[in-house]
C-alpha atoms as a PDB file:
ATOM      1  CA  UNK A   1     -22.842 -88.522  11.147  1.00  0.00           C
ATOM      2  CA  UNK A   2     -25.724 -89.814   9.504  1.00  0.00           C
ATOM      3  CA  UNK A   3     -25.930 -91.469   6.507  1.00  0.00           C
ATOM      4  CA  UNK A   4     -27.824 -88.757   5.083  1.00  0.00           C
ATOM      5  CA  UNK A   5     -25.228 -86.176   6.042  1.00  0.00           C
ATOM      6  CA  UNK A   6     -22.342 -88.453   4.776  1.00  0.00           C
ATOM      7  CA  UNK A   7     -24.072 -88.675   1.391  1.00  0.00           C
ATOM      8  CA  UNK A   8     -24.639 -84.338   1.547  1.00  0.00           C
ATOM      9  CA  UNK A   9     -20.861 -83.900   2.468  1.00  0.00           C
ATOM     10  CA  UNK A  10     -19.911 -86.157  -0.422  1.00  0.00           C
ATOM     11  CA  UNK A  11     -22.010 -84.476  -2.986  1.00  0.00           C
ATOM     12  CA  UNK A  12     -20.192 -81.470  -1.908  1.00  0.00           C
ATOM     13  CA  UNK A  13     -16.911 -82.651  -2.292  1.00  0.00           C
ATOM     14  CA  UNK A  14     -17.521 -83.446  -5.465  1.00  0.00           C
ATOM     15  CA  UNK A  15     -19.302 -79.959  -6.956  1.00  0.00           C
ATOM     16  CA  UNK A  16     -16.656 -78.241  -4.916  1.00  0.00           C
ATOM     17  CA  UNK A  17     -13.671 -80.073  -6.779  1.00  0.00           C
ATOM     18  CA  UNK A  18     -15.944 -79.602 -10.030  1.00  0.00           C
ATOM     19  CA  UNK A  19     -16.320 -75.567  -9.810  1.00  0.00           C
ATOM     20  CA  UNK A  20     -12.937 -74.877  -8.668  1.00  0.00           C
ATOM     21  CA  UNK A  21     -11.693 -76.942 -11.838  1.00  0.00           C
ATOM     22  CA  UNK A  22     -13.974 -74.821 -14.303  1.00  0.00           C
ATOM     23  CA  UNK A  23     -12.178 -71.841 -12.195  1.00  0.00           C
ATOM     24  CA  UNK A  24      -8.841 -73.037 -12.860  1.00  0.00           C
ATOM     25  CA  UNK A  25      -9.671 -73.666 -16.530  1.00  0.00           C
ATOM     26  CA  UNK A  26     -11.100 -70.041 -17.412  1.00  0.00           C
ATOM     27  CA  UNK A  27      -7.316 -69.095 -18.023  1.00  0.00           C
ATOM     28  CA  UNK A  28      -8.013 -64.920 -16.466  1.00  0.00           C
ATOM     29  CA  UNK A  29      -8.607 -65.893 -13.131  1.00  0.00           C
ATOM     30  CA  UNK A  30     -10.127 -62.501 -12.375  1.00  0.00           C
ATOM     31  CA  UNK A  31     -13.113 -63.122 -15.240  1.00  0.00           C
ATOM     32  CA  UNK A  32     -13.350 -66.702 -13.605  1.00  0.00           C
ATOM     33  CA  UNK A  33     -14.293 -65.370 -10.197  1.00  0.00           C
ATOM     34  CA  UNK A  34     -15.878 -62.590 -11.374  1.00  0.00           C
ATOM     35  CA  UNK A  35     -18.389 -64.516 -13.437  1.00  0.00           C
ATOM     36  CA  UNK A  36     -18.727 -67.492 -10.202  1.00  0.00           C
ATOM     37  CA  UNK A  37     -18.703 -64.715  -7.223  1.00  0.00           C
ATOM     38  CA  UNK A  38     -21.740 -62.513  -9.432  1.00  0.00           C
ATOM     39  CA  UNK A  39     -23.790 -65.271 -10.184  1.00  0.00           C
ATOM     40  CA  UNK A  40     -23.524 -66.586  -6.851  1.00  0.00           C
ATOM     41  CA  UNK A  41     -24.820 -63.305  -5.766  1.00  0.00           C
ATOM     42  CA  UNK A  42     -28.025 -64.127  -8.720  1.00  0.00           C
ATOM     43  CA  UNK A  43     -28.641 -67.277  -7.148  1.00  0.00           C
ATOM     44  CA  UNK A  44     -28.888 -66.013  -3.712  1.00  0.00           C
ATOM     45  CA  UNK A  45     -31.420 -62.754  -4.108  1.00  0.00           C
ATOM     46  CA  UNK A  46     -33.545 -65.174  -6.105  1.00  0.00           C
ATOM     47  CA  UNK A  47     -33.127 -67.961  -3.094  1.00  0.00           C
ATOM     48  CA  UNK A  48     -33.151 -65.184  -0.233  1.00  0.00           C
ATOM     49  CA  UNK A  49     -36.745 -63.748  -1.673  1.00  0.00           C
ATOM     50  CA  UNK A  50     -38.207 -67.392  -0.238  1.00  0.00           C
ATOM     51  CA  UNK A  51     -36.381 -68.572   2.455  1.00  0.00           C
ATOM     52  CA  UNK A  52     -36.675 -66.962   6.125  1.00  0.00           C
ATOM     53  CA  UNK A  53     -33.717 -64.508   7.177  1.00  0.00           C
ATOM     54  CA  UNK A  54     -30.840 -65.566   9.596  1.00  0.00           C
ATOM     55  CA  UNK A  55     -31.537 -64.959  13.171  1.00  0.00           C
ATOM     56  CA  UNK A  56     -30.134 -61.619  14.547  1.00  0.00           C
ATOM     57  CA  UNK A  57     -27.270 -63.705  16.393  1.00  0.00           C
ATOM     58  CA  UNK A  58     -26.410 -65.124  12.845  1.00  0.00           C
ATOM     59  CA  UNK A  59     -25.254 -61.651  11.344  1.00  0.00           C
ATOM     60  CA  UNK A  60     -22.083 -61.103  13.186  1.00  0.00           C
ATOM     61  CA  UNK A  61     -20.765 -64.478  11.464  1.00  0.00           C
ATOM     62  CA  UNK A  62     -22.169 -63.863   8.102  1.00  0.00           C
ATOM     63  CA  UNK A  63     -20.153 -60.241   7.864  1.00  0.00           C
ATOM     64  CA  UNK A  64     -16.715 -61.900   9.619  1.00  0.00           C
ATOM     65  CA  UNK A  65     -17.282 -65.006   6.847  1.00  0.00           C
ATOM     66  CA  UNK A  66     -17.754 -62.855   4.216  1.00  0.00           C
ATOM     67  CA  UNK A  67     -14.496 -61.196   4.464  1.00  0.00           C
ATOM     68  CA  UNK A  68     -12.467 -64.390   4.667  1.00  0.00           C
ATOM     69  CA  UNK A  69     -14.469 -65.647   1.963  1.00  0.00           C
ATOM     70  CA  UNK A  70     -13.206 -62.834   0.132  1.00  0.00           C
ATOM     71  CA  UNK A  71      -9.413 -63.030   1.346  1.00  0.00           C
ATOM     72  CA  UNK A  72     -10.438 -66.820   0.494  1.00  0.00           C
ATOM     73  CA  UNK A  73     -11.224 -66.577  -3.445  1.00  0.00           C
ATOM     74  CA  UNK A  74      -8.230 -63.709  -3.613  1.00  0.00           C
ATOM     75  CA  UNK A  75      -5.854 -66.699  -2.593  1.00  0.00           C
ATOM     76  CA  UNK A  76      -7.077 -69.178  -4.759  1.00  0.00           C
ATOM     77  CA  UNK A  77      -6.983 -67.039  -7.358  1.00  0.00           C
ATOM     78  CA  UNK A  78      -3.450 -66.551  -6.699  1.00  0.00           C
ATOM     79  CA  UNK A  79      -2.926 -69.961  -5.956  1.00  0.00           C
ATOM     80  CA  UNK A  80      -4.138 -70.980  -9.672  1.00  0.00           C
ATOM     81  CA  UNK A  81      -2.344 -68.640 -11.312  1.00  0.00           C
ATOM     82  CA  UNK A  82       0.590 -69.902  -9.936  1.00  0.00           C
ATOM     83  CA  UNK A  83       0.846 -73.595  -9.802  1.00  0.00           C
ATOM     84  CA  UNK A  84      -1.297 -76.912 -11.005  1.00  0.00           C
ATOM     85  CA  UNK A  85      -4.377 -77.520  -9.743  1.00  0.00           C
ATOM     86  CA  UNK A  86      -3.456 -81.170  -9.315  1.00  0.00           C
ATOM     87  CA  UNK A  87      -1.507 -79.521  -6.929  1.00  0.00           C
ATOM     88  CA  UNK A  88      -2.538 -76.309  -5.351  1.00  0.00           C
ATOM     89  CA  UNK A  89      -6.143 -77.685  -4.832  1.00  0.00           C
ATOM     90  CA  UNK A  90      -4.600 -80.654  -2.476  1.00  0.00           C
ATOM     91  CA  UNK A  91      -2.384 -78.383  -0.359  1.00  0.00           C
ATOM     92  CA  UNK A  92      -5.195 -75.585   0.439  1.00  0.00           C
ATOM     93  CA  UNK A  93      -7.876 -77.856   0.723  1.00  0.00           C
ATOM     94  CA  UNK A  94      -5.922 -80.629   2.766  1.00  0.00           C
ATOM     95  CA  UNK A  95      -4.412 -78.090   5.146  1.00  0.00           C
ATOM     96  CA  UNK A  96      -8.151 -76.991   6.209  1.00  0.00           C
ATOM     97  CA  UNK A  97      -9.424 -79.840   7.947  1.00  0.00           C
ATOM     98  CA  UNK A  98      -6.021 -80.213  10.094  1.00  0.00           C
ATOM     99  CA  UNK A  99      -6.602 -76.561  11.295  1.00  0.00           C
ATOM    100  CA  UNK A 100     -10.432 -76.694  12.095  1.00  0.00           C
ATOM    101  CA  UNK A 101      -9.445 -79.667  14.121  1.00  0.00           C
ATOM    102  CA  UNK A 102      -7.509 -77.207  16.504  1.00  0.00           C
ATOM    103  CA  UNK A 103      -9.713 -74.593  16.022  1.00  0.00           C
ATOM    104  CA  UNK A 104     -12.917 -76.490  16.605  1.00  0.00           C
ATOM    105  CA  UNK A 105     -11.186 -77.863  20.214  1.00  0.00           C
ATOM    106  CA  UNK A 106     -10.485 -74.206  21.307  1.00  0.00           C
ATOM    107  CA  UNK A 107     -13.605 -72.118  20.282  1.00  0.00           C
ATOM    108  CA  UNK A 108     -16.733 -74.821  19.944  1.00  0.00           C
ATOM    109  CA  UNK A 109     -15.333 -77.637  22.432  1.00  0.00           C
ATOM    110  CA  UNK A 110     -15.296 -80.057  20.169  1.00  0.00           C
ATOM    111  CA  UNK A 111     -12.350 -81.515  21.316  1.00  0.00           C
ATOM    112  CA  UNK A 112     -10.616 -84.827  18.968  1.00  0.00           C
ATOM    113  CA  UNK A 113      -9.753 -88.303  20.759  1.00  0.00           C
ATOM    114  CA  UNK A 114      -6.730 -90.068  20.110  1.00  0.00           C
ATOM    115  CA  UNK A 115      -7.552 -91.530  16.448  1.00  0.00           C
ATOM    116  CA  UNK A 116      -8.161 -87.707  15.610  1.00  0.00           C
ATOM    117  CA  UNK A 117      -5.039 -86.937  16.235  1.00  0.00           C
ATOM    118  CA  UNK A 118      -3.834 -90.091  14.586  1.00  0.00           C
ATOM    119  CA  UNK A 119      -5.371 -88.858  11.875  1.00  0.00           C
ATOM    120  CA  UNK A 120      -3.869 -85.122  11.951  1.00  0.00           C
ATOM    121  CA  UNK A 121      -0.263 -86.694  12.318  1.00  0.00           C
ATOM    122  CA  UNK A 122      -0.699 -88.785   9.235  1.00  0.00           C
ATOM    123  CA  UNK A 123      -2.738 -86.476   7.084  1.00  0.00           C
ATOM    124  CA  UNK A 124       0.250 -84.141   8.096  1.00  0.00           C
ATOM    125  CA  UNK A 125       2.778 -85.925   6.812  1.00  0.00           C
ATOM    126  CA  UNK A 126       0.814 -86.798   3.366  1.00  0.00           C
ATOM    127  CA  UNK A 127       0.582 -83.165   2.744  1.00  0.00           C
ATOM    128  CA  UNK A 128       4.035 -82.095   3.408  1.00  0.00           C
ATOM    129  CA  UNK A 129       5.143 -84.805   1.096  1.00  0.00           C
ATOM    130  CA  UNK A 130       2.355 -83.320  -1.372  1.00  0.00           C
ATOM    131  CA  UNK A 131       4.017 -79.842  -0.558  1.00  0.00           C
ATOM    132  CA  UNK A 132       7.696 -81.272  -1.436  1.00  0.00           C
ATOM    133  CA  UNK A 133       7.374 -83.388  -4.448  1.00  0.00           C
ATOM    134  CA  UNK A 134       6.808 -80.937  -7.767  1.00  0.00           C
ATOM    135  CA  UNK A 135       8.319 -77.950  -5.395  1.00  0.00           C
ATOM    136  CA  UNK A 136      10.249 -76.960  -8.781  1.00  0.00           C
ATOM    137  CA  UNK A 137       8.219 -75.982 -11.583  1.00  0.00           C
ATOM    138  CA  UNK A 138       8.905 -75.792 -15.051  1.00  0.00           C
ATOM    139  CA  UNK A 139      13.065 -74.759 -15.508  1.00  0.00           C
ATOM    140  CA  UNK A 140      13.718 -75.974 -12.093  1.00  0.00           C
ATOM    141  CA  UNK A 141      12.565 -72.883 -11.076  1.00  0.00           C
ATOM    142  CA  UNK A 142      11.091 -73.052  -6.942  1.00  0.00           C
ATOM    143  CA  UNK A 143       7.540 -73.061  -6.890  1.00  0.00           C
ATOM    144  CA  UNK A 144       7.423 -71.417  -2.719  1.00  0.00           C
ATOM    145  CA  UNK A 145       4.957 -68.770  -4.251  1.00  0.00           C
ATOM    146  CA  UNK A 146       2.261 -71.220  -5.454  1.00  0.00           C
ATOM    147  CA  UNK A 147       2.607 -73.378  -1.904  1.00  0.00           C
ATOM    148  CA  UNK A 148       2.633 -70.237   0.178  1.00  0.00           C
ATOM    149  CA  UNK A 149      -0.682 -69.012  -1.707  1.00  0.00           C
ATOM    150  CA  UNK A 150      -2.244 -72.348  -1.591  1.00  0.00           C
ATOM    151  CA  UNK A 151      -1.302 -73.067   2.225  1.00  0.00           C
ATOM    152  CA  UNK A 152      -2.769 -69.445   3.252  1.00  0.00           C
ATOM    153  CA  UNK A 153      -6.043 -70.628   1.500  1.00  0.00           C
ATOM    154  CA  UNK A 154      -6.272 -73.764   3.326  1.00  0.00           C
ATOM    155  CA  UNK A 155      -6.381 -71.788   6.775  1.00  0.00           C
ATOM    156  CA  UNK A 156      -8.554 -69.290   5.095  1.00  0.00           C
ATOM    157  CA  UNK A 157     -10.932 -72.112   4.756  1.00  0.00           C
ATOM    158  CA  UNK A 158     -10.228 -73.656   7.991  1.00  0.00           C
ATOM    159  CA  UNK A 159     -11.322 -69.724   9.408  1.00  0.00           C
ATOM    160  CA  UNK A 160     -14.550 -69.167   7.635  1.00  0.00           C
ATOM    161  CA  UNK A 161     -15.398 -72.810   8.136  1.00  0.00           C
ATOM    162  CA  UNK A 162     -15.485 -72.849  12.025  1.00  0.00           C
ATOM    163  CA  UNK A 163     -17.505 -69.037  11.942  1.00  0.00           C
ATOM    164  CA  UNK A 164     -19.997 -70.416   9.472  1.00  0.00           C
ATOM    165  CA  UNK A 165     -20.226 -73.624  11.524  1.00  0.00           C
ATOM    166  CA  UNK A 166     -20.860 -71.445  14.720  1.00  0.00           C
ATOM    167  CA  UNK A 167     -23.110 -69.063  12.747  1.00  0.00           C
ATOM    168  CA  UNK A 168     -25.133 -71.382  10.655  1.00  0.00           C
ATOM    169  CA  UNK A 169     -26.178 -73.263  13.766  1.00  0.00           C
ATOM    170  CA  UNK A 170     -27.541 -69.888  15.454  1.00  0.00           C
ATOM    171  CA  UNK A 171     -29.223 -68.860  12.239  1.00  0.00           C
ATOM    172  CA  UNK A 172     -32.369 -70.811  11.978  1.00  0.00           C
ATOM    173  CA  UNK A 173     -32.291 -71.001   8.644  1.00  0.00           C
ATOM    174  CA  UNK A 174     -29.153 -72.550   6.517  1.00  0.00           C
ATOM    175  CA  UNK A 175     -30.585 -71.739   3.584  1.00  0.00           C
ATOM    176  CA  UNK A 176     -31.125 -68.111   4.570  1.00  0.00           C
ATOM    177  CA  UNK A 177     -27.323 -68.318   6.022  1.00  0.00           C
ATOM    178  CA  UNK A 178     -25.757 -69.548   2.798  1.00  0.00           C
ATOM    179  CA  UNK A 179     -28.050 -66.748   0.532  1.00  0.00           C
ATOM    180  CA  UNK A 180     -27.136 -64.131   2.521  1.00  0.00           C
ATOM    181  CA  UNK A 181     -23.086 -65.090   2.764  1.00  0.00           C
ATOM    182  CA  UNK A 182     -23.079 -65.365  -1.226  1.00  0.00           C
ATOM    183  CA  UNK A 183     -24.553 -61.865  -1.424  1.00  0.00           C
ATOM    184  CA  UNK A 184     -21.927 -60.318   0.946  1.00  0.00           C
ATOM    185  CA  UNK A 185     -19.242 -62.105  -0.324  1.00  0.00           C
ATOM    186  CA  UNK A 186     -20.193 -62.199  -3.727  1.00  0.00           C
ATOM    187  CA  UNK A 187     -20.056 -58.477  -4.692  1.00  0.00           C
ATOM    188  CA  UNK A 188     -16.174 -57.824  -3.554  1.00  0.00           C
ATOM    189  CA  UNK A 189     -14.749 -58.918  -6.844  1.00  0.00           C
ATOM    190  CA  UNK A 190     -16.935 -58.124  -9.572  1.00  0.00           C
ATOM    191  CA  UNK A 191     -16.588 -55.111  -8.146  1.00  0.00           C
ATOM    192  CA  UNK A 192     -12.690 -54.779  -8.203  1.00  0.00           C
ATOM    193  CA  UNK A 193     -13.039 -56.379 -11.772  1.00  0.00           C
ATOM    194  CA  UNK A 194     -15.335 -53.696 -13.067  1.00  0.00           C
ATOM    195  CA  UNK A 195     -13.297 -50.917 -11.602  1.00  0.00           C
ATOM    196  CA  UNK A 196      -9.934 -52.532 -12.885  1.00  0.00           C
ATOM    197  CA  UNK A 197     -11.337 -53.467 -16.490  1.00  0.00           C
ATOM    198  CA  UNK A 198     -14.293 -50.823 -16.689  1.00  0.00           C
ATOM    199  CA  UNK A 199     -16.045 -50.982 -20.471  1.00  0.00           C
ATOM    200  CA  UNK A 200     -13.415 -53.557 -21.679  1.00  0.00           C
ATOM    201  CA  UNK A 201     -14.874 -56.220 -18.560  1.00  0.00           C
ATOM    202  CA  UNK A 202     -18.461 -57.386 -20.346  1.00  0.00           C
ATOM    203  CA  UNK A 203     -16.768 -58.002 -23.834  1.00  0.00           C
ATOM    204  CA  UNK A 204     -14.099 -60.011 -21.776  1.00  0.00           C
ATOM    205  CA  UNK A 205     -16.962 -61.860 -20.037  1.00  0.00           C
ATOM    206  CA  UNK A 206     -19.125 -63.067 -22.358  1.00  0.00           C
ATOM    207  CA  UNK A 207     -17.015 -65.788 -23.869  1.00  0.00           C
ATOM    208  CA  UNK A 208     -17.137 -67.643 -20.331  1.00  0.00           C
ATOM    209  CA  UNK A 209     -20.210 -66.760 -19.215  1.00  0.00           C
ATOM    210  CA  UNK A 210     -21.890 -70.216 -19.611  1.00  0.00           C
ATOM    211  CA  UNK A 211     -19.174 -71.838 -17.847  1.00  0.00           C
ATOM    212  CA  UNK A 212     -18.920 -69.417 -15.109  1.00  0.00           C
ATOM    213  CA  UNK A 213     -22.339 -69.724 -14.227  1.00  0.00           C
ATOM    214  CA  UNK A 214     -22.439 -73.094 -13.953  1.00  0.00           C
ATOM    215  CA  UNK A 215     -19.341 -73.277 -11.426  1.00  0.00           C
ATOM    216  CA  UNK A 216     -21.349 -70.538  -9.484  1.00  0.00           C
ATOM    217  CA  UNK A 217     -24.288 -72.718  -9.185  1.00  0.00           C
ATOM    218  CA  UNK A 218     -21.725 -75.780  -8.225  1.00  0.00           C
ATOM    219  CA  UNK A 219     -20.230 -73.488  -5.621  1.00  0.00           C
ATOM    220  CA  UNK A 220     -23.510 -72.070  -4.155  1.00  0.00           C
ATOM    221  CA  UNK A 221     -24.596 -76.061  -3.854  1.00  0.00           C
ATOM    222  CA  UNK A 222     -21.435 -77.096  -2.391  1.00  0.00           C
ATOM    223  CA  UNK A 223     -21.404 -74.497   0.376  1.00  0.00           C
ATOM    224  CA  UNK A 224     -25.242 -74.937   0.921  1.00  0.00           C
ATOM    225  CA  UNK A 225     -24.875 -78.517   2.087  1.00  0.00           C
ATOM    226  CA  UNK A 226     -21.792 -78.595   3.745  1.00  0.00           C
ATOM    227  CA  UNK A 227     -23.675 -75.559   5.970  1.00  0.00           C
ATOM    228  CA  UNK A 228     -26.763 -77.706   6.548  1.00  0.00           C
ATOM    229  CA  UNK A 229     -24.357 -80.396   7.503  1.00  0.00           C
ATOM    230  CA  UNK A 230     -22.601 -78.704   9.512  1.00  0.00           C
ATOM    231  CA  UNK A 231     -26.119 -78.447  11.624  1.00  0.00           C
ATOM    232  CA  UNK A 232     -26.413 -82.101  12.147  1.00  0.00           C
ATOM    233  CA  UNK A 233     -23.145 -82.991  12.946  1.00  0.00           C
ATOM    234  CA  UNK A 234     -19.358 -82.159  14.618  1.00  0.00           C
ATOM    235  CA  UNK A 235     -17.100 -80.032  12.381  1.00  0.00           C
ATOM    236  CA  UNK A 236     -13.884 -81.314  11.893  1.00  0.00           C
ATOM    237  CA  UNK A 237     -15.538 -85.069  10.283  1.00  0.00           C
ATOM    238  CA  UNK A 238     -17.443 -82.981   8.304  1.00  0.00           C
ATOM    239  CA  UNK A 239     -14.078 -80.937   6.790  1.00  0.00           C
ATOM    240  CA  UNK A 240     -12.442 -84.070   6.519  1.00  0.00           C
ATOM    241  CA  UNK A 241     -15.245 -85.830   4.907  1.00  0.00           C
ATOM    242  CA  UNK A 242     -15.383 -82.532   2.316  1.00  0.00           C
ATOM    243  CA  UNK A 243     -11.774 -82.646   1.760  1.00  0.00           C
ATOM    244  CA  UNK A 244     -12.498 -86.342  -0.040  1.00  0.00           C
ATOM    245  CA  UNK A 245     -12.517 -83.813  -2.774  1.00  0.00           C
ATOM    246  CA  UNK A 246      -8.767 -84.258  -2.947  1.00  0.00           C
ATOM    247  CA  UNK A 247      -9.109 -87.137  -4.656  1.00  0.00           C
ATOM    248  CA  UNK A 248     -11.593 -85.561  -7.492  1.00  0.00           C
ATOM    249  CA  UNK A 249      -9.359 -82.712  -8.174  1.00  0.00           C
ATOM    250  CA  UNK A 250      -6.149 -85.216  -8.726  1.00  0.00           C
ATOM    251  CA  UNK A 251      -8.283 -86.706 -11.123  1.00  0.00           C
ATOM    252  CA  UNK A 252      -9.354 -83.576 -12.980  1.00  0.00           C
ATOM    253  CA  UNK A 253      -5.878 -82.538 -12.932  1.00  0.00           C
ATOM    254  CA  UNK A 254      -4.751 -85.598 -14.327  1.00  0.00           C
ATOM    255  CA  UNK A 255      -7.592 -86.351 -16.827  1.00  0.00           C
ATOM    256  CA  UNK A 256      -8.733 -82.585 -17.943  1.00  0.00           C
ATOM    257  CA  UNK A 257      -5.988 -80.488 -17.396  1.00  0.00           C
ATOM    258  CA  UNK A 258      -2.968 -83.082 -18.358  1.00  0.00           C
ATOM    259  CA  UNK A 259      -1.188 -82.663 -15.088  1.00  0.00           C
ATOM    260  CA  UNK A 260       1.488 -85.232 -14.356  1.00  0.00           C
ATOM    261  CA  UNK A 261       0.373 -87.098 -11.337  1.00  0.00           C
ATOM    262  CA  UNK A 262       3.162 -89.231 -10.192  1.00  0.00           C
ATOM    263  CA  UNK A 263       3.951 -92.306  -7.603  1.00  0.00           C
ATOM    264  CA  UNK A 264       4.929 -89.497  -5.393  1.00  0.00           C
ATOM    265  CA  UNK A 265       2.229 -87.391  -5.695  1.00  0.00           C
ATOM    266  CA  UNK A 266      -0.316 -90.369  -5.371  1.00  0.00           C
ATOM    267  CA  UNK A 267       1.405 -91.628  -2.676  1.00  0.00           C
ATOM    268  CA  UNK A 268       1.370 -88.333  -0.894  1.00  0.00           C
ATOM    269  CA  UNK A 269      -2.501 -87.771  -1.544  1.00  0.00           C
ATOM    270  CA  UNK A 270      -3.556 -91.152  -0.422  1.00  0.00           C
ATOM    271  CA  UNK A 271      -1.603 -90.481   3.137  1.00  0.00           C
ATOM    272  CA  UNK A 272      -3.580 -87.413   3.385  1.00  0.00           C
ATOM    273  CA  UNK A 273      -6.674 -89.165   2.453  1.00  0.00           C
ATOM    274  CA  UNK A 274      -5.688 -91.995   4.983  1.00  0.00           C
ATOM    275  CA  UNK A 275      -5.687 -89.105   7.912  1.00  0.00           C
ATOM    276  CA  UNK A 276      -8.588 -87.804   6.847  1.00  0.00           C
ATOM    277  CA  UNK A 277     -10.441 -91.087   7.042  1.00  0.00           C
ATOM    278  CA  UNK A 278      -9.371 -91.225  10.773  1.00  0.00           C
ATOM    279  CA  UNK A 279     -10.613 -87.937  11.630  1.00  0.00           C
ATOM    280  CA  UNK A 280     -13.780 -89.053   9.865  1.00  0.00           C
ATOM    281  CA  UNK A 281     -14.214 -92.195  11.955  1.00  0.00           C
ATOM    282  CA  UNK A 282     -12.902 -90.940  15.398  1.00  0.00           C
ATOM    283  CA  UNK A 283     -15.077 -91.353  18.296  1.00  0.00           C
END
């Protein structure tokens, strides 16, 4: 990985923790991803009017990745609706990289050495003690719900990630990739939304709108150069690198949201940090 790439993967991490904090904040989860899924799709028709189309090879991906996208944002929906971001955001996005490492072996050979693996142990361990501590929610009530919902969106990611990372690279044009995902993923839930909600939706919208369009164009950013990265380099560093994001959304939790962090929970996140780091650097 280049030093350019490093710095693109970073960025991302960073206005990926960003929009899925202005997500969680927008209390009606379905008006949050309504608003960041349609102008997602805004972005794109504009961006896909200048930039060349994906190669034919490229479409097979784009349709498979736009239906885990959308199983993707269903999840995290759920997932926000039913625990702290300081904590859901961890689990699904610290499960991912563990998963594409497997995944990436198997169906691109891009098989890990030893400190890989190193890395998957430890980065294991940090988020099952992430998954443990705060299990009990307010009452002493289990929280299994919230961690199923945000595990199954951690291998949702780890899915679309390894077809996009197959599909971008036989594109021949990220850009023209990541415009035409956002338009076939994008219209699934403003869709449902509009059916569900029907006159009362735009009223209901307009409140959040500026917010919601700004975590759309954080999201379409995100994705864009985590693709294009994704062209220069081997996937599973680049999902670790992106899960550095982690460490963002603790601190949103913590500082915006008011989410008790914890010894335990840092603890936790830095072990899963720790693994990631040696997935980053094996080889």
């Amino acid at each position: 990985m280049t030093p350019l790439v490093t710095l693109a993967v970073l960025v991302a991490a960073v206005t990926h923790a960003s929009w899925n904090a202005i997500a969680h904040h927008i209390r009606d989860q379905l008006l949050s991803f309504t608003l960041i899924s349609g102008g997602g799709v805004l972005i794109s028709l504009v961006t896909a009017c200048f930039v060349p189309l994906p190669a034919a090879g490229a479409w097979p991906y784009l349709v498979a990745s736009a239906l885990l996208h959308v199983g993707y944002m269903a999840l995290l929906m759920r997932s926000f609706t039913l625990g702290d971001f300081g904590q859901m955001y961890p689990i699904a996005r610290g499960t991912a990289p563990l998963i594409v490492t497997a995944l990436a072996a198997v169906f691109v050979d891009e098989v890990p050495d030893g400190r890989q693996l190193l890395g998957v142990a430890v980065a294991c361990a940090g988020l099952a003690g992430l998954a443990v501590w705060g299990i009990r929610g307010k009452g002493g009530r289990p929280q299994w719900p919230a961690l199923l919902a945000a595990s199954a969106t951690g291998l949702s990611i780890a899915l679309y990630t390894v077809v996009d990372g197959v599909g971008v690279r036989a594109s021949g044009s990220p850009l023209g990739y990541i415009a035409w995902l956002m338009i076939l993923q994008g219209l699934a839930i403003p869709a449902y939304a509009l059916w569900t909600r029907r006159a009362a939706l735009l009223p209901q919208l307009r409140p959040h709108a500026a917010r919601g369009l700004l975590g759309a164009a954080l999201s379409v950013a995100a994705y864009a150069l985590v693709l294009w990265a994704q062209t220069k380099a081997p996937l599973a560093p680049i999902a670790a690198l992106r899960e550095s994001s982690i460490i963002v959304g603790a601190a949103i939790g913590a500082v915006f949201f008011k989410e008790r962090f914890g010894v335990p929970r840092f603890a936790a996140a830095g072990l899963m940090v720790v693994g990631i780091g040696l997935m980053l650097h094996a080889g």
